[in-house]
N, C-alpha and C. Protein backbone atom coordinates (compact mmCIF):
# COMPACT_ATOMS: atom_id res chain seq x y z
N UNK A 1 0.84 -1.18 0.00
CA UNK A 1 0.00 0.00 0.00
C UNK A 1 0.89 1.25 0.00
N UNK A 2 0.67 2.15 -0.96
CA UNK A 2 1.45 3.64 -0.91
C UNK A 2 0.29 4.20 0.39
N UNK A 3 1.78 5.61 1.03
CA UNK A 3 1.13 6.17 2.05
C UNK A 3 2.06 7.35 1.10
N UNK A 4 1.16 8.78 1.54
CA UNK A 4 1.97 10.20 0.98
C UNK A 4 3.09 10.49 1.52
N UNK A 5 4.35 10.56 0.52
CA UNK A 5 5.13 11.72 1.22
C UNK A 5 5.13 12.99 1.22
N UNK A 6 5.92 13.12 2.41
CA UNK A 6 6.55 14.42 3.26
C UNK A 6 7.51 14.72 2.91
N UNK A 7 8.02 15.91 2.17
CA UNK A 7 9.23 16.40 2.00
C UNK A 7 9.79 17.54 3.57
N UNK A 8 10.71 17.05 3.70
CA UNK A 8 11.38 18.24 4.59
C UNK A 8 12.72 18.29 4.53
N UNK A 9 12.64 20.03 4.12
CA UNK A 9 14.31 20.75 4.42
C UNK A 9 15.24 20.55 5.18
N UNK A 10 16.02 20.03 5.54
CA UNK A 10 16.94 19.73 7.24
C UNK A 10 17.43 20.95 6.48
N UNK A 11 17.45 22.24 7.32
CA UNK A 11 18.34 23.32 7.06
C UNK A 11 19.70 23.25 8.43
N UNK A 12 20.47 22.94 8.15
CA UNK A 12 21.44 23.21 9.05
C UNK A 12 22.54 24.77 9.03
N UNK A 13 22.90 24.62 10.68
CA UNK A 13 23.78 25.61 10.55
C UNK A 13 25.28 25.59 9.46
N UNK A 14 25.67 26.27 8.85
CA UNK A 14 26.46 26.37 7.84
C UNK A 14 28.24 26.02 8.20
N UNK A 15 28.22 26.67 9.57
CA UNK A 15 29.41 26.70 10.62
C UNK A 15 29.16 25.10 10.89
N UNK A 16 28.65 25.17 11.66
CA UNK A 16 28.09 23.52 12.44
C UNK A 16 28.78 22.60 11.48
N UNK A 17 27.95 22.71 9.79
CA UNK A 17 27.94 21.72 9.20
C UNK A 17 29.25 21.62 8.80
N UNK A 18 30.23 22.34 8.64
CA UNK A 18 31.72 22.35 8.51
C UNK A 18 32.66 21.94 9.41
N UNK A 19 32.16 21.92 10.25
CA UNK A 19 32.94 21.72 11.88
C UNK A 19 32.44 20.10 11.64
N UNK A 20 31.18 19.84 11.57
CA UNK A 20 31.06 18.21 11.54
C UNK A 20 31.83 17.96 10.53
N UNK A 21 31.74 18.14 9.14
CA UNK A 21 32.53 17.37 7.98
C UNK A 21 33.93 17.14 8.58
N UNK A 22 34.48 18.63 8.84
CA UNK A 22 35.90 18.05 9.54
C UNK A 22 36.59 17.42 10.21
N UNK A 23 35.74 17.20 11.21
CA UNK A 23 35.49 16.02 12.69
C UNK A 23 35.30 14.70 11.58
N UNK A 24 34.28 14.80 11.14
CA UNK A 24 34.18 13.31 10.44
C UNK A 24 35.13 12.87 9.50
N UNK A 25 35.83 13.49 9.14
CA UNK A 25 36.87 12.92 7.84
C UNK A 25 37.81 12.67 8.67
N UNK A 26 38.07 13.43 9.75
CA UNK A 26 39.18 13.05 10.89
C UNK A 26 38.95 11.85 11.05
N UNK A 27 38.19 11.74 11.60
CA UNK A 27 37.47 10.11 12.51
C UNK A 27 37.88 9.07 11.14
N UNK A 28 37.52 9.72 10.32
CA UNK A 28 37.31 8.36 9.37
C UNK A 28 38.82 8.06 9.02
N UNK A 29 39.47 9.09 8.62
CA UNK A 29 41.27 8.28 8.84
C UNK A 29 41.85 7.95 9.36
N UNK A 30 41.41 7.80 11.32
CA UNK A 30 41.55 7.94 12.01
C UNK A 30 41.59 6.31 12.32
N UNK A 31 40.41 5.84 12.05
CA UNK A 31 39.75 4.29 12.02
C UNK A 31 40.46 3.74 10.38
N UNK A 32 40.77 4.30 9.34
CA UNK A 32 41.76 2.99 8.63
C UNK A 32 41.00 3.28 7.59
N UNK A 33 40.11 4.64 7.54
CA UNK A 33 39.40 5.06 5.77
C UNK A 33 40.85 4.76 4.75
N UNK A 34 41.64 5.46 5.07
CA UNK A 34 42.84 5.17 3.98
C UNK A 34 43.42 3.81 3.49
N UNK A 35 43.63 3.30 4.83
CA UNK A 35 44.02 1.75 4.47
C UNK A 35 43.03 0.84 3.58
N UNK A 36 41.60 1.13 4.51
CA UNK A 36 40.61 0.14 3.47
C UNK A 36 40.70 1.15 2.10
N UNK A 37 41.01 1.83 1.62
CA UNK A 37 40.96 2.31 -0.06
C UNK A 37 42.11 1.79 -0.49
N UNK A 38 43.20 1.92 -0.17
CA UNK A 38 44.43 1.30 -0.23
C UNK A 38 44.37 -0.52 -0.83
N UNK A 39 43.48 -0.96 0.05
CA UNK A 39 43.10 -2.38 -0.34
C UNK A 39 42.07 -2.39 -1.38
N UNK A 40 40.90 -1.84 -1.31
CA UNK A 40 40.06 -1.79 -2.52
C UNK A 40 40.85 -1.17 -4.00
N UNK A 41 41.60 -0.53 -3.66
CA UNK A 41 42.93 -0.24 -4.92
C UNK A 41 43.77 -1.16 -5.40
N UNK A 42 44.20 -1.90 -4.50
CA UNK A 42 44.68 -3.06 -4.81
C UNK A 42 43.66 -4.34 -5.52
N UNK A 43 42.11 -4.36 -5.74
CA UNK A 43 41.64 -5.21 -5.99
C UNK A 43 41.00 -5.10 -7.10
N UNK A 44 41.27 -3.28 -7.96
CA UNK A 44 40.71 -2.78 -8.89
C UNK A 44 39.06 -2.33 -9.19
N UNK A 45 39.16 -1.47 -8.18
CA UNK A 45 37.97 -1.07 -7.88
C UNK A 45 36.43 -0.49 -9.18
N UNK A 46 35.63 -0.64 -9.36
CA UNK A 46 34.75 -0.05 -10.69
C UNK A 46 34.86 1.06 -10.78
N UNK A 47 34.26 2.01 -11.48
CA UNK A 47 34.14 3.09 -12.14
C UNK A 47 33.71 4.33 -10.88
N UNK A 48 32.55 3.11 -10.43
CA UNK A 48 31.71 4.36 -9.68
C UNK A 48 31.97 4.30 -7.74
N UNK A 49 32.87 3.08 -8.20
CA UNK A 49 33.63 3.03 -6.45
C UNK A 49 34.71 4.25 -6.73
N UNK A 50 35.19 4.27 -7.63
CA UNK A 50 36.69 5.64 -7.58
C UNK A 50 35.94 6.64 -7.87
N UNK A 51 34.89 6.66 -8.37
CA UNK A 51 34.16 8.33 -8.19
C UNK A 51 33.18 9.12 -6.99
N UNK A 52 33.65 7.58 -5.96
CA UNK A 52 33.36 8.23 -4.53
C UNK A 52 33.79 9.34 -3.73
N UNK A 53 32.92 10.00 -3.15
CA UNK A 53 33.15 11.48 -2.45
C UNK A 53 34.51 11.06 -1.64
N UNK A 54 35.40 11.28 -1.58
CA UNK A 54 36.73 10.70 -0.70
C UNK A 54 37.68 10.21 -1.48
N UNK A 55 37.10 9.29 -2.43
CA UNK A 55 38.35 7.98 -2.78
C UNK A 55 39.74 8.98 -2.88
N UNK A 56 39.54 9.57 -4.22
CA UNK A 56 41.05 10.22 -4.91
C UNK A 56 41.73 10.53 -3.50
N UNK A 57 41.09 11.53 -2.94
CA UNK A 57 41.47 12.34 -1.96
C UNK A 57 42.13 11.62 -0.94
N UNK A 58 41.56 10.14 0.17
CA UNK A 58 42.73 9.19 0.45
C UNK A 58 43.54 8.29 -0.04
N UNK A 59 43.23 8.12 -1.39
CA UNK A 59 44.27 7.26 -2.04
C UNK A 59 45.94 8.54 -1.77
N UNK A 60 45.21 9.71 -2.46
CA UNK A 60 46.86 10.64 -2.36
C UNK A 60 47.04 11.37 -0.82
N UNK A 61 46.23 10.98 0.23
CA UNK A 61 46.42 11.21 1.37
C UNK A 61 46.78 12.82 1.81
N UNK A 62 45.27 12.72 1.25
CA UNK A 62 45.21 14.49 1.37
C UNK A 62 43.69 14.85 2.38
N UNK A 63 43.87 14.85 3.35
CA UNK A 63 42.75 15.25 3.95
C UNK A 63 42.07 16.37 3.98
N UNK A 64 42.75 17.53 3.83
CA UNK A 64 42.24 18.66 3.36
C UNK A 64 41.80 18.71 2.21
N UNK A 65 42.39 18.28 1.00
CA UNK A 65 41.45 17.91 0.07
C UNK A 65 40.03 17.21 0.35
N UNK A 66 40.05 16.37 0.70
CA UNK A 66 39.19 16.08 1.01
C UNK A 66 37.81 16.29 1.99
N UNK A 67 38.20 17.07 2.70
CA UNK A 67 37.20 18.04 3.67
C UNK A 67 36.56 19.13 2.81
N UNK A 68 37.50 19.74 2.06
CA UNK A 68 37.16 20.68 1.10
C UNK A 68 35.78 20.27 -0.10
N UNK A 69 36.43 19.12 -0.63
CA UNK A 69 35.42 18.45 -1.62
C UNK A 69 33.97 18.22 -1.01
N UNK A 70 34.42 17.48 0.39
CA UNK A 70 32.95 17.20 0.88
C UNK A 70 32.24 18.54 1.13
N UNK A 71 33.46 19.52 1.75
CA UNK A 71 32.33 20.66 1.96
C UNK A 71 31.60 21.37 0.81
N UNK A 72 32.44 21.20 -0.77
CA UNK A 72 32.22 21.74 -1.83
C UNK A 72 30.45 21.34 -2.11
N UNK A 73 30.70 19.74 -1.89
CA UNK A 73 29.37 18.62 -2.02
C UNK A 73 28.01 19.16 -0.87
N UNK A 74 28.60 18.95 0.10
CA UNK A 74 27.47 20.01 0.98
C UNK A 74 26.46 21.46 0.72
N UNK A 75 27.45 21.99 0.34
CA UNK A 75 27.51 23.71 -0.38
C UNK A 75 25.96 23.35 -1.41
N UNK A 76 26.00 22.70 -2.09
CA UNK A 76 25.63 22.53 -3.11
C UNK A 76 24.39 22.08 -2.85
N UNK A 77 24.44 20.96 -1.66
CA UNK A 77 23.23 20.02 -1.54
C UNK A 77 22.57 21.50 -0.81
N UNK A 78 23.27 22.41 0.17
CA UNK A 78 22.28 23.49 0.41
C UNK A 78 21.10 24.07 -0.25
N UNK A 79 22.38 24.69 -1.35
CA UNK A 79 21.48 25.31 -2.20
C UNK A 79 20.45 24.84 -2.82
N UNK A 80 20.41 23.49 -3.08
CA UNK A 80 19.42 22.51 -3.81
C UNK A 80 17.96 22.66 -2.85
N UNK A 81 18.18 22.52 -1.81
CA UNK A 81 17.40 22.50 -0.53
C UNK A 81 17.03 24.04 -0.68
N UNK A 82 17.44 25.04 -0.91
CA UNK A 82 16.81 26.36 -0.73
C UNK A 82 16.15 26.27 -2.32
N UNK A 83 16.39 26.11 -2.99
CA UNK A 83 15.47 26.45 -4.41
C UNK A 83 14.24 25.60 -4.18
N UNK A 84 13.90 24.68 -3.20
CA UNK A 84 12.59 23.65 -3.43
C UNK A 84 11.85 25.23 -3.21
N UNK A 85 10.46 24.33 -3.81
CA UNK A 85 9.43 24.85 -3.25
C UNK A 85 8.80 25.79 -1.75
N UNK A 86 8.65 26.93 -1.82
CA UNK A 86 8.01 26.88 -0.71
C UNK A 86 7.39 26.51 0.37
N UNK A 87 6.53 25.51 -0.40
CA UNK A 87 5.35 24.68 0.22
C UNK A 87 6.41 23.40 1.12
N UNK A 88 7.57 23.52 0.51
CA UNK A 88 8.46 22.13 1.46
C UNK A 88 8.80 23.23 2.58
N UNK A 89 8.31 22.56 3.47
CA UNK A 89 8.91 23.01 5.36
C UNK A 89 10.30 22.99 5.20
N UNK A 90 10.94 24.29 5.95
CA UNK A 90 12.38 24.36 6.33
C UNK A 90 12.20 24.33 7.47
N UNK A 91 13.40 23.23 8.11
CA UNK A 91 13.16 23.03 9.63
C UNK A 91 14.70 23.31 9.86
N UNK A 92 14.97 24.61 10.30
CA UNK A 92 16.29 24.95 11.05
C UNK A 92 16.64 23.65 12.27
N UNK A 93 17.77 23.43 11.80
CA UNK A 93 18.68 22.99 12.65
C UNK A 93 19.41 23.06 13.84
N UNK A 94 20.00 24.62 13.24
CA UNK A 94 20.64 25.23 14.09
C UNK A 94 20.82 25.10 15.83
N UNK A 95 21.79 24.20 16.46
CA UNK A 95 22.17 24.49 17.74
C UNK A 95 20.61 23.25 18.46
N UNK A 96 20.18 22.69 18.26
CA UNK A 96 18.70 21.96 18.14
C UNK A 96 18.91 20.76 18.58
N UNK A 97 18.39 19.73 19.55
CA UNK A 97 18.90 18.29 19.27
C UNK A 97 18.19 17.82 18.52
N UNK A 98 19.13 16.99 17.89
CA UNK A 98 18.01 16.00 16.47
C UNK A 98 17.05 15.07 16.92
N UNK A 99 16.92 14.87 18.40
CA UNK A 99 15.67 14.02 18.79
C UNK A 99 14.72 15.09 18.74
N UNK A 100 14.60 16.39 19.15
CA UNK A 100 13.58 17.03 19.50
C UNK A 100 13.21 17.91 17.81
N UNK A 101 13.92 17.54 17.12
CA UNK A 101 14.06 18.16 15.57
C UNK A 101 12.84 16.83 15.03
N UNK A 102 13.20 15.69 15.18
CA UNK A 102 12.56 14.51 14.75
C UNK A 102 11.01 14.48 15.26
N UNK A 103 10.99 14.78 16.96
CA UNK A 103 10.01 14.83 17.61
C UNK A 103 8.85 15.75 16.72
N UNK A 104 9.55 17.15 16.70
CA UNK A 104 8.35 18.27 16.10
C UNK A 104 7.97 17.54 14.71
N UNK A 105 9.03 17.06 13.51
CA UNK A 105 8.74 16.50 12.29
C UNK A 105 7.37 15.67 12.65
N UNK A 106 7.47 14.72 13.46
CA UNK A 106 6.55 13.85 13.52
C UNK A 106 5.18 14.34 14.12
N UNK A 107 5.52 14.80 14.76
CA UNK A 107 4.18 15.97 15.48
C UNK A 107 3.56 16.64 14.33
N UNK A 108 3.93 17.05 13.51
CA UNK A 108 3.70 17.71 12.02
C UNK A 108 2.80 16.89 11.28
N UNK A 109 3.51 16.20 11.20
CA UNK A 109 2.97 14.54 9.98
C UNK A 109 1.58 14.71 10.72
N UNK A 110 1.49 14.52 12.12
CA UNK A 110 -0.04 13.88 12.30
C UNK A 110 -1.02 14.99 12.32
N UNK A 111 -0.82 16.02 12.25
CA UNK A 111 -1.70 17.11 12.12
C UNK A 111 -2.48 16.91 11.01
């Protein structure tokens, strides 16, 4: 059975969302992101595994590159998110916990 969707904006803070990407690419080289590409390189990876958001960037072990790209990728998904429609809810983020962000979403739906 189809039920309707709900579109909603996650508008996040812009700062925030940069400060996470950076934290997260940390973490992720942190835990062996490089090594496991390193091995999937070695096993000749497809087309659309090396045109992953990251790959180039830890294969040549550039993390700033790579923070950059993701943030480039972010940037973008923003703007995509601000051209919808009006009628799609923007639900600021900003400084918010994501349980009580989720909570109001759903409170919404049942109205």
């Amino acid at each position: 059975m189809r039920r309707p969707t709900r579109l909603y904006a996650l508008m996040p803070d812009r700062d925030a969302l940069r400060e996470a990407i950076e934290s997260r690419v940390d973490a992720m080289i942190a835990q062996g992101a490089r090594e496991e590409v390193l091995s999937v390189e070695n096993l000749g990876p497809s087309a659309t595994a090396r045109a992953a958001l990251g790959y180039r960037e830890l294969l040549e072990d550039d993390a700033d590159a790579m923070k950059q790209r993701t943030w480039a990728y972010a940037r973008r998904q923003l703007t995509w998110l601000r051209k919808l429609p009006l009628t799609v809810p923007r639900v600021e983020l900003s400084g918010r916990p994501l349980e009580r962000v989720a909570a109001e979403i759903l409170d919404s739906a049942t109205r």
